[in-house]
Protein backbone atom coordinates (compact mmCIF):
# COMPACT_ATOMS: atom_id res chain seq x y z
CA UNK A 1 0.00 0.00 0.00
CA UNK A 2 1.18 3.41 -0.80
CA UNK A 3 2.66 5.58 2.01
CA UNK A 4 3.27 9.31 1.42
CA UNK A 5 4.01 10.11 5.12
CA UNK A 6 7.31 8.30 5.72
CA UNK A 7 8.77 6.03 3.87
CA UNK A 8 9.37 2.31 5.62
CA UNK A 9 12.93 1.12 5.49
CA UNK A 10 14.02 -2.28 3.73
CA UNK A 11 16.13 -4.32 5.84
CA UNK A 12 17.04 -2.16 8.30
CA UNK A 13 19.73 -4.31 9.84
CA UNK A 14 21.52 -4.37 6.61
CA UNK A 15 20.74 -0.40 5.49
CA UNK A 16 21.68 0.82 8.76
CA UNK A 17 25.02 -1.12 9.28
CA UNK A 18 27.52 1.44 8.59
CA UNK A 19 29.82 0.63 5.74
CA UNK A 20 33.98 -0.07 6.73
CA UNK A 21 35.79 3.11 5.82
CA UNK A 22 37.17 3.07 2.35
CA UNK A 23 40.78 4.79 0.89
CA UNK A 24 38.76 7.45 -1.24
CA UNK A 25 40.44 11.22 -1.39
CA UNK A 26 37.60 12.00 -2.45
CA UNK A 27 34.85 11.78 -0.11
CA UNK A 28 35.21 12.54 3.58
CA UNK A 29 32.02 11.11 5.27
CA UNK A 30 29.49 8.39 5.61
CA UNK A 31 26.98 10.32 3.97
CA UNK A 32 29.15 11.08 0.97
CA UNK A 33 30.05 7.49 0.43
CA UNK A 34 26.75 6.45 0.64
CA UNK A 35 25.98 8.92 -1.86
CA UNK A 36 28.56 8.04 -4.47
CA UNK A 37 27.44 4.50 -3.99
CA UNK A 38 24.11 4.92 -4.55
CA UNK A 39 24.76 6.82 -7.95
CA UNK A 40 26.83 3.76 -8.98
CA UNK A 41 24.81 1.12 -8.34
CA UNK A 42 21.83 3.29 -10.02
CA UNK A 43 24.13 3.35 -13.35
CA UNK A 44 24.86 -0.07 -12.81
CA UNK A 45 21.69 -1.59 -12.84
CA UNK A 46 20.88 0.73 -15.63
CA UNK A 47 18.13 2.91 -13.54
CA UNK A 48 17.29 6.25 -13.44
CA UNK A 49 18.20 8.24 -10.29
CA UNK A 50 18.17 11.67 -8.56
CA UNK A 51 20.93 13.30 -6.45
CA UNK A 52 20.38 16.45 -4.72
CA UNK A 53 21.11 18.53 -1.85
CA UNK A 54 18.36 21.60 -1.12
CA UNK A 55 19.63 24.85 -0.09
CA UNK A 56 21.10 25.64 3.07
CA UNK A 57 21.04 21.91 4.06
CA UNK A 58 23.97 19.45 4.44
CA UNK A 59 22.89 16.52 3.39
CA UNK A 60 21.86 15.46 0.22
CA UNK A 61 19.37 12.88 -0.47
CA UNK A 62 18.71 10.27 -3.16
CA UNK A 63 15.82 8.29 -5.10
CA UNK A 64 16.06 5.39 -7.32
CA UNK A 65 13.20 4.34 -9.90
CA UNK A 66 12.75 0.40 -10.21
CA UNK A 67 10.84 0.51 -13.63
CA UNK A 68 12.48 0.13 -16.71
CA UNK A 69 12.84 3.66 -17.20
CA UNK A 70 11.51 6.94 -15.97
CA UNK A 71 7.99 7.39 -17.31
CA UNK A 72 6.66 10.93 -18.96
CA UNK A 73 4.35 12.80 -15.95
CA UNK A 74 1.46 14.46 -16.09
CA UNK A 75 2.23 15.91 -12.53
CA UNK A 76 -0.78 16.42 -10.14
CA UNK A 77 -0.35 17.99 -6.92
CA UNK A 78 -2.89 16.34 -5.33
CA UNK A 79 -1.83 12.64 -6.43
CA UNK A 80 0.58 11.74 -3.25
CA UNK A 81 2.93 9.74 -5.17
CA UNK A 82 6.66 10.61 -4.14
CA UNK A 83 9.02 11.43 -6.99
CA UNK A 84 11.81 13.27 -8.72
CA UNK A 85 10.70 15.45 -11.42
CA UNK A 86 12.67 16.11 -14.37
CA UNK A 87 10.70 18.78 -16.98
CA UNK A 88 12.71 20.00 -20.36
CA UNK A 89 12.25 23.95 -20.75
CA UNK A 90 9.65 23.59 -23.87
CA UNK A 91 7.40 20.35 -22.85
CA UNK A 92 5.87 18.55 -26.39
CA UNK A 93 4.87 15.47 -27.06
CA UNK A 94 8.21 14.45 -27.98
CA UNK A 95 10.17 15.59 -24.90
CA UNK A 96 7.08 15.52 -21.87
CA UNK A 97 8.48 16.38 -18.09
CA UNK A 98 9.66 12.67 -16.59
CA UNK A 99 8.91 11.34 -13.71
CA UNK A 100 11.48 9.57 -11.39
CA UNK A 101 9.49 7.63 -8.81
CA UNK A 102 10.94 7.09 -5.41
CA UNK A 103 10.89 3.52 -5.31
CA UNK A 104 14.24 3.14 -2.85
CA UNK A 105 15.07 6.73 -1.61
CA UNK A 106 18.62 7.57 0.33
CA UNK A 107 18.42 10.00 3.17
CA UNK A 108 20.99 10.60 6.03
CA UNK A 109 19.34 7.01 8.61
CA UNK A 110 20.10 4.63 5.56
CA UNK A 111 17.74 3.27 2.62
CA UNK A 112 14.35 3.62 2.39
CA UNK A 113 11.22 2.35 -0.18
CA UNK A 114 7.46 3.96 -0.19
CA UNK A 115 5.66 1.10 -0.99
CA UNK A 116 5.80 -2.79 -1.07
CA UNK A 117 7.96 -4.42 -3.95
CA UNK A 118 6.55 -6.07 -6.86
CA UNK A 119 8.04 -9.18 -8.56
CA UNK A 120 9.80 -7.02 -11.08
CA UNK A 121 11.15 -3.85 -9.11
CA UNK A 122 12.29 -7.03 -6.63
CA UNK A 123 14.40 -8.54 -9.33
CA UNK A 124 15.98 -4.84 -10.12
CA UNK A 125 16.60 -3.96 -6.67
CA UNK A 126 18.24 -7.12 -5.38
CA UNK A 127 20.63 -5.85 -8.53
CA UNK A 128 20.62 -2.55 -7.23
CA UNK A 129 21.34 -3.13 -4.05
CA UNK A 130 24.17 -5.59 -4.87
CA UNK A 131 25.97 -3.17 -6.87
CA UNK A 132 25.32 -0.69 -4.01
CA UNK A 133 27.17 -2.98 -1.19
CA UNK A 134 29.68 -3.37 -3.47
CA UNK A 135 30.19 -0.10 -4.04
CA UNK A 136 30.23 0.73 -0.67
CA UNK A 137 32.66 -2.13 0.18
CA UNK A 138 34.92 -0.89 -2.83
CA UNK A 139 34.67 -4.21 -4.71
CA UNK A 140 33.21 -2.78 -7.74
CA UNK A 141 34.74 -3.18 -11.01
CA UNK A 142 35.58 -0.41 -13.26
CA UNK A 143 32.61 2.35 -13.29
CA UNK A 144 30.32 1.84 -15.22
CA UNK A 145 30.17 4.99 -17.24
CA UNK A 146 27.34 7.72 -16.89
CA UNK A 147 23.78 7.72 -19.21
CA UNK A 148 24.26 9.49 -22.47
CA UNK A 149 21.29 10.35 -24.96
CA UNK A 150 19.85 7.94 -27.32
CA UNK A 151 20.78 8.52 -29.79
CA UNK A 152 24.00 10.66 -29.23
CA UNK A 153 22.91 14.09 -29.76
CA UNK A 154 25.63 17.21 -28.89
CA UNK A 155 24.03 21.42 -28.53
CA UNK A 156 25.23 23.79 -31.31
CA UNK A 157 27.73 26.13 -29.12
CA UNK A 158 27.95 29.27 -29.73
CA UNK A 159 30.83 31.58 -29.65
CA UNK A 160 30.92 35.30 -29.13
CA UNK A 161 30.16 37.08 -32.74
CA UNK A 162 26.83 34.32 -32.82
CA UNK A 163 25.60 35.31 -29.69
CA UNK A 164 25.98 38.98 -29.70
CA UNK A 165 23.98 38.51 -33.27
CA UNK A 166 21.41 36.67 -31.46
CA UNK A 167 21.09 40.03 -28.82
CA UNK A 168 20.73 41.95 -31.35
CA UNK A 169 18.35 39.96 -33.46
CA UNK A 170 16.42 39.71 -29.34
CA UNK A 171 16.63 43.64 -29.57
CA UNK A 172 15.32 44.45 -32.79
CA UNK A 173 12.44 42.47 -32.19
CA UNK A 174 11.93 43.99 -28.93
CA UNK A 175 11.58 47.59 -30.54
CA UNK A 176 9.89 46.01 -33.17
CA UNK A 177 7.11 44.38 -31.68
CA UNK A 178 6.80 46.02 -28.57
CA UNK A 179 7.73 43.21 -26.16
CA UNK A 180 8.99 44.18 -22.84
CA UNK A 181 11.80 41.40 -22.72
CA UNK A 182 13.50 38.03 -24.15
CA UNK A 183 15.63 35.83 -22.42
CA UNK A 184 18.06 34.31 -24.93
CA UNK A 185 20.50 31.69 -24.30
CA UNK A 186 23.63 29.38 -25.36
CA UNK A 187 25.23 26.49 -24.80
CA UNK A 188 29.13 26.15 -23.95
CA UNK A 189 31.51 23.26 -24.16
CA UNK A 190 34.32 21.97 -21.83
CA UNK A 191 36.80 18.60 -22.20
CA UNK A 192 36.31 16.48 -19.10
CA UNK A 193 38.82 14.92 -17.47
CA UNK A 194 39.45 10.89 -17.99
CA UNK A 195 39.37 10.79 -13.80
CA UNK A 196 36.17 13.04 -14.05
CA UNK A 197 33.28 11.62 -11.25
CA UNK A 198 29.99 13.08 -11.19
CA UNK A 199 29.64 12.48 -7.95
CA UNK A 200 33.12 14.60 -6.89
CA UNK A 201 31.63 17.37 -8.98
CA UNK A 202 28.17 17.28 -7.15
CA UNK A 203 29.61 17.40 -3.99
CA UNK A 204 31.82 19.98 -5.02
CA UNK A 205 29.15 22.01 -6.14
CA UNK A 206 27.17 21.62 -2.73
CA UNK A 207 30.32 22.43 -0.77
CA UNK A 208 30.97 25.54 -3.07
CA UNK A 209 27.32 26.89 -3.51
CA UNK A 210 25.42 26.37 0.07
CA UNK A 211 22.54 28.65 -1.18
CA UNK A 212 22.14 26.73 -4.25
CA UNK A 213 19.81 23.77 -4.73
CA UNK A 214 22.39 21.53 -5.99
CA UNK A 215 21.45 18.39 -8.33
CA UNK A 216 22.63 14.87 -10.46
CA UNK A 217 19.78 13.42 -12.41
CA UNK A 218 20.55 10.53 -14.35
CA UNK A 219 18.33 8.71 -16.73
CA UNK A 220 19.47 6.16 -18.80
CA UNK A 221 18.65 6.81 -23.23
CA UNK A 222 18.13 10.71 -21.98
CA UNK A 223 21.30 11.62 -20.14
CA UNK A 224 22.95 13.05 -16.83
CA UNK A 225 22.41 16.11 -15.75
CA UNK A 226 24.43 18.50 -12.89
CA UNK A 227 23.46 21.62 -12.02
CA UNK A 228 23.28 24.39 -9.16
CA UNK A 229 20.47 26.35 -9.35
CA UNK A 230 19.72 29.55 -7.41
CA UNK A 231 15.77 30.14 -8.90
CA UNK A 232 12.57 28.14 -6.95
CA UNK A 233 10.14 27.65 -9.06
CA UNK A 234 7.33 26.82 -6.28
CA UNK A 235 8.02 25.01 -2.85
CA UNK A 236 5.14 23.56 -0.66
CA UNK A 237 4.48 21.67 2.79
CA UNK A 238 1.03 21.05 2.18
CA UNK A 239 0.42 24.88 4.53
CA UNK A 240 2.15 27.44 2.84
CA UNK A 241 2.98 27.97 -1.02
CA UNK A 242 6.66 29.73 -1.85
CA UNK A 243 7.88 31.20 -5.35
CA UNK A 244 10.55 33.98 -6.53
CA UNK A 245 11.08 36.63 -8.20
CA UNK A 246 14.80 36.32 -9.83
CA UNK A 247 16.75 38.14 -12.55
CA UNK A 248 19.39 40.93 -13.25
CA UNK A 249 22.86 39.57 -12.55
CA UNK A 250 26.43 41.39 -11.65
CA UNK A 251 29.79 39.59 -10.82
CA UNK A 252 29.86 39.08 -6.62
CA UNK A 253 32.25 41.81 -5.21
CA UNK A 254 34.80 40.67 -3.29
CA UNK A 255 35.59 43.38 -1.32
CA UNK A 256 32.34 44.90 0.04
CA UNK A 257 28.66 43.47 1.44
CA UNK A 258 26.04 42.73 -0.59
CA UNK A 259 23.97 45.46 0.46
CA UNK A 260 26.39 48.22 -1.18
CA UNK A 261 25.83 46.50 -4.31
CA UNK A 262 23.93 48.81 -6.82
CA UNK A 263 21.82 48.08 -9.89
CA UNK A 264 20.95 50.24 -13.06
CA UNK A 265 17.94 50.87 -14.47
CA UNK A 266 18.08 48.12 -17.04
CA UNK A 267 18.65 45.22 -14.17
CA UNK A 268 16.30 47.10 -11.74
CA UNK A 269 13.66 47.26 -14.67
CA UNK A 270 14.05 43.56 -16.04
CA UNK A 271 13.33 42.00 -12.01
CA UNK A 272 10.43 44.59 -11.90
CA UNK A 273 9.00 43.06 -15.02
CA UNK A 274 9.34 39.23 -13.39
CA UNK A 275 7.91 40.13 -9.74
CA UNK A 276 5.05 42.23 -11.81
CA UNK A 277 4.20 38.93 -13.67
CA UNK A 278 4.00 36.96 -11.04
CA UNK A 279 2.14 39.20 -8.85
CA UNK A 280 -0.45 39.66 -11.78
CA UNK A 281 -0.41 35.77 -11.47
CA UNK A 282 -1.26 35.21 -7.92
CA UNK A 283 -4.25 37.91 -8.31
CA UNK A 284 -5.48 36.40 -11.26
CA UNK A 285 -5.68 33.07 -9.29
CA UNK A 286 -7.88 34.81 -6.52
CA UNK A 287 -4.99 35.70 -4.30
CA UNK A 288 -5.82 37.82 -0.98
CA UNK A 289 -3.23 37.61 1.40
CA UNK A 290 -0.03 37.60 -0.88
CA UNK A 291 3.20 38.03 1.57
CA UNK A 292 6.31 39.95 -0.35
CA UNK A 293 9.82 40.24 0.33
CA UNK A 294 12.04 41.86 -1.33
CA UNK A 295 13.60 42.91 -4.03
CA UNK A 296 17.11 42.08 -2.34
CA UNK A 297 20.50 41.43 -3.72
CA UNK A 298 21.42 37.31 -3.42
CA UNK A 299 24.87 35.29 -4.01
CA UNK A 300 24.33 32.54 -6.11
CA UNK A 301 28.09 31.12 -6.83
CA UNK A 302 30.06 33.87 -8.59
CA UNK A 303 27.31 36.49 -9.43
CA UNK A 304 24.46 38.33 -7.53
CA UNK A 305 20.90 38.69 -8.38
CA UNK A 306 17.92 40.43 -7.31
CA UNK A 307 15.12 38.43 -5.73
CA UNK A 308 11.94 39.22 -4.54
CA UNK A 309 10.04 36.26 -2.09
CA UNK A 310 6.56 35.05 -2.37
CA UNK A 311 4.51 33.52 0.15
CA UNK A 312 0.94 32.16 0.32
CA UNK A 313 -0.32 30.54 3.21
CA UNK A 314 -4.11 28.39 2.59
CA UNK A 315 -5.86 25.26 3.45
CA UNK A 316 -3.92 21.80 1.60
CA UNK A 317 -6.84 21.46 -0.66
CA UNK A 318 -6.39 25.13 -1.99
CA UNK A 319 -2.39 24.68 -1.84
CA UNK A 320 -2.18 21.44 -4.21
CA UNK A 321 -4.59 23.52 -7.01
CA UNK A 322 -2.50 26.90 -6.44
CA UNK A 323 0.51 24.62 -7.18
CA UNK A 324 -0.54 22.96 -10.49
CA UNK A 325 -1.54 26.55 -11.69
CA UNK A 326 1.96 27.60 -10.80
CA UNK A 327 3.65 24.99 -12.38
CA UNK A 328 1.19 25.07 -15.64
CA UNK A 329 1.18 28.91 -16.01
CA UNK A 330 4.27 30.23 -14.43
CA UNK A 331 6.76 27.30 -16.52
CA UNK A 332 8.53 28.81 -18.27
CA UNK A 333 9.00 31.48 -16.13
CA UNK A 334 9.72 35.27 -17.01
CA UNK A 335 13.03 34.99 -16.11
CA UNK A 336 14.14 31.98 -18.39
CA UNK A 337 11.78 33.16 -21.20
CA UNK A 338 10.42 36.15 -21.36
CA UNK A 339 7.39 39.25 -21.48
CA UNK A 340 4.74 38.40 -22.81
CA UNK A 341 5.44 35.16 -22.59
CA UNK A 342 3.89 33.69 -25.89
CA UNK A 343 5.61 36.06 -28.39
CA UNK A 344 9.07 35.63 -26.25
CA UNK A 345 8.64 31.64 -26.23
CA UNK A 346 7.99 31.85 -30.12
CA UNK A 347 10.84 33.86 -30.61
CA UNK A 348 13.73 31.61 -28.92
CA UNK A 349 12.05 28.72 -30.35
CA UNK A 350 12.61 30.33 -33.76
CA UNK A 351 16.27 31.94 -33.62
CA UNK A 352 18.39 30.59 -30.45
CA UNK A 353 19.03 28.12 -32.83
CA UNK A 354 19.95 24.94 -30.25
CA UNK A 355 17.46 22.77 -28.39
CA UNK A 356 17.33 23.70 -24.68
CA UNK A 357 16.44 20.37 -23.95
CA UNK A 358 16.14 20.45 -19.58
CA UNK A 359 18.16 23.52 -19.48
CA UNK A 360 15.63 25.64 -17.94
CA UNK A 361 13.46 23.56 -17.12
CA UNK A 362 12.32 22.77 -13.65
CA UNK A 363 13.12 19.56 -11.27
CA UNK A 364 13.07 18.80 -7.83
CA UNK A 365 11.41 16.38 -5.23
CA UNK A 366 7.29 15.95 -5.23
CA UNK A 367 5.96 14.63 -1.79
CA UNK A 368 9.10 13.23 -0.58
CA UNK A 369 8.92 13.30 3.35
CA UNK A 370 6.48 16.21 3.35
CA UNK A 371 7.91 18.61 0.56
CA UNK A 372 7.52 19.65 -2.36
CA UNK A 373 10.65 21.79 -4.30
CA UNK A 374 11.07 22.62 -7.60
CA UNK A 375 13.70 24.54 -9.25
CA UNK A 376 14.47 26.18 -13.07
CA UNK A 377 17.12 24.07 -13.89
CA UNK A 378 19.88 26.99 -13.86
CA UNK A 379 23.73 26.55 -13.74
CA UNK A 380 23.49 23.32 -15.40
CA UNK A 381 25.14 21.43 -17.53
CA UNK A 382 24.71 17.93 -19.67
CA UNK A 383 27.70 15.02 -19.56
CA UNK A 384 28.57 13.23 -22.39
CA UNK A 385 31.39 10.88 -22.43
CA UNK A 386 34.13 13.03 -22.80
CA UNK A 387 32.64 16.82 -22.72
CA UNK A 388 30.24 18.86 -20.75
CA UNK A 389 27.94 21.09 -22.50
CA UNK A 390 26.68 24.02 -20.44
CA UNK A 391 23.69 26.44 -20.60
CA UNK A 392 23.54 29.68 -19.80
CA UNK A 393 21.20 32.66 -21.10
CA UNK A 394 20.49 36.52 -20.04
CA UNK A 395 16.93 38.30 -20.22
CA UNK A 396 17.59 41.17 -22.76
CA UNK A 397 15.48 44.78 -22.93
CA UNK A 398 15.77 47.56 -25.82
CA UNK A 399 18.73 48.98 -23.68
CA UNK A 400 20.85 45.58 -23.70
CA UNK A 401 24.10 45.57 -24.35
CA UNK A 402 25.46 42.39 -26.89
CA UNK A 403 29.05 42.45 -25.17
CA UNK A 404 27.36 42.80 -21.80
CA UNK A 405 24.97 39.76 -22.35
CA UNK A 406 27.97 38.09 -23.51
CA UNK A 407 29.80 38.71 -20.72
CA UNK A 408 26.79 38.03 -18.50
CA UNK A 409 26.87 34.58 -19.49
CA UNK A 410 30.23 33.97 -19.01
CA UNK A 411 30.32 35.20 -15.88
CA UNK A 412 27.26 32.09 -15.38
CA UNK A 413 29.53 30.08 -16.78
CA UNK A 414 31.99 30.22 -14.31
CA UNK A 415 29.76 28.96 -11.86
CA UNK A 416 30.29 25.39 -13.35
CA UNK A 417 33.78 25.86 -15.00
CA UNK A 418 35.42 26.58 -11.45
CA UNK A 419 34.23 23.49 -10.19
CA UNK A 420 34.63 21.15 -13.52
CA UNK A 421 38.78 22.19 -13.64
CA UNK A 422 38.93 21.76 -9.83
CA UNK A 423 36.07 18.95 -8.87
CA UNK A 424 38.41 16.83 -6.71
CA UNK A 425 40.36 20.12 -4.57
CA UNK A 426 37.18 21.98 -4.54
CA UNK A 427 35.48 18.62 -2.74
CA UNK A 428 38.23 19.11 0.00
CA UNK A 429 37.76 22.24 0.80
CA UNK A 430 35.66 23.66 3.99
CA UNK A 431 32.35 25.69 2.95
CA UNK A 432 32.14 29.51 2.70
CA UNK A 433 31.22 31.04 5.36
């Protein structure tokens, strides 16, 4: 029978038994071997699985899906089914969001299922969870090497003269048409190392970016996925209802607070035009009692932003049906697409000239112990066997700049470049304060 309160442990002499310490440099703690473990036995047994830390937290958790594969969702707020949601930025029939169920979930107290076993999820875990002791007992052979697409499909990159053409192509049809702004973005390459671990990165990235809801989706014939993301999309407990405001971005200063940081008018104007929209949301969806924060400046890795907070507090009932309007009419947001957001979606789906694919996006865990998070999928960036390709975009007015968009997304860039050339030293290191 299906459980949505707390998941019941399997075997909980054997999941609880702490593992003997291994000779890793890489990973310092029970928590991160049990981590790395579970993503190998996942890619192992050929399964699709979630890693991710939420913000401010330490620990990361972890869900498997028995199935063959991770099935396309039609996601429900008021269905109680526990997951991992994975959504591409522009969801078609081809490319719907996917849905990885938590069959076996990893949290901090050991290994944990949802719901009784059938004959075939038994077969795949007993594979799974072989692999996993292994793993954790470092007798595993080689690793097995992370999910790719199927079939192998690499993002047009584009360099500087391409994008700034792309700006400008963004501005004349700005002044053109009379829409208030486009976000338009690009993908990146970068050689990774033949010692390059996904999981080393992750936990790189969670040591690095504390304020950043860090993440490692694997799915096997549609890829793997890392990212750090510093935009929710919509967070719920079943009481309250959370979204943001985010946009408008400026290298982090090193030498003064982040409340001496100033904006100009174009970055003041473009968060304006995202808090507006989603305030004209929340009133459109009969509204009241709307609680506002903000706007405030925010680190997120290398850059700053401005954010504005959004709360709604309600009965469950009320919650679950605000949500699936936020997900339905707020994806794609604003601030990964554009005002209005018809004519700005039509436009990047005409000229950016690359497939987004999840960049942008949203994922996160659905009714996992309680919660419900989702996140754009920002910062990211997509492994293939030898390269990562990363995403990274800029919302662009009448008074953009091409050399400052550029720039803008290099400076996003760095976010994942710092930690692909360092993974292993950048693991070692204590967090920010």
């Amino acid at each position: 029978m299906l459980r949505t309160d707390r998941p019941e442990r399997l075997f909980p002499n054997q999941f609880m038994q702490r593992p003997e310490p291994t000779h890793s440099p890489t990973f310092h703690s029970d928590c991160d071997r049990n981590a790395a473990a579970f993503f190998e036995a996942a890619v192992t047994a050929q399964l699709a699985a979630a890693l991710w830390r939420p913000p401010g937290q330490q620990a990361s958790q972890a869900v498997v899906d028995l199935g063959a594969s991770a099935q396309p969702a039609a996601i429900d707020f008021h269905a109680g089914e526990p997951a991992f949601i994975f959504s591409p930025f522009h969801s078609a029939a081809s490319q719907p969001p996917l849905r990885i169920r938590a069959d076996v979930q990893l949290t901090p107290e050991g290994l944990h299922t949802y719901q009784a076993l059938w004959n075939g999820q038994r077969q795949r875990y007993e594979h799974f969870y072989r692999a996993f002791q292994a793993a954790l007992a470092g007798r595993s052979s080689a690793f097995h090497r992370w999910p790719t697409p199927q079939p192998p499909h690499a993002p047009h990159c584009s360099a500087y003269r391409e994008y700034c053409a792309l700006v400008d192509s963004a501005i004349d049809f700005i002044v053109a048409s009379g829409v208030k702004k486009v976000v338009v973005s690009r993908a990146a390459s970068s050689p990774l190392t033949r010692d390059f671990d996904p999981v080393a990165t992750f936990q790189a990235l969670c040591r690095r970016y504390p304020t950043a809801f860090v993440s490692l989706v694997a799915i096997p014939g549609v890829g793997t996925w890392i990212g750090a993301s510093p935009e929710l999309l919509l967070a719920t407990d079943g009481r309250t209802l959370h979204t943001m405001a985010l946009a408008s971005t400026q290298a982090l200063p090193s030498d003064r607070p982040l409340h001496t940081v100033r904006w100009g008018a174009k970055e003041i104007e473009e968060q304006a035009l995202v808090g507006d929209y989603i305030r004209d949301f929340f009133s459109s969806a009969g509204v009241q009692h709307l609680h506002e924060v903000g706007p405030h400046t925010v680190a997120a890795g290398n850059v700053v932003h401005l954010r504005s907070d959004f709360t709604v507090a309600a009965p469950r009932d009320q919650l679950m049906t605000l949500a699936n309007r936020v997900l339905h009419e707020l994806h794609p947001t604003s601030a990964v697409c554009g005002m209005p957001k018809d004519k700005a979606l039509a436009f990047i789906l005409q000229h950016e000239g690359y497939d987004r694919s999840f960049y942008s996006g949203y994922l996160g865990p659905v009714h996992i112990d309680g919660q419900s998070q989702l996140y754009v999928n920002l910062r990211c960036m997509q492994l293939g066997q030898e390269t990562a390709f990363l995403y990274v975009g800029g919302g662009v007015t009448a008074d953009s700049s091409p050399d400052a968009e550029w720039r803008e997304t290099e400076l996003k860039a760095g976010t994942l470049l710092a930690v692909l050339q360092t993974a292993v030293e950048t693991a070692a290191l204590p967090s920010p304060a």
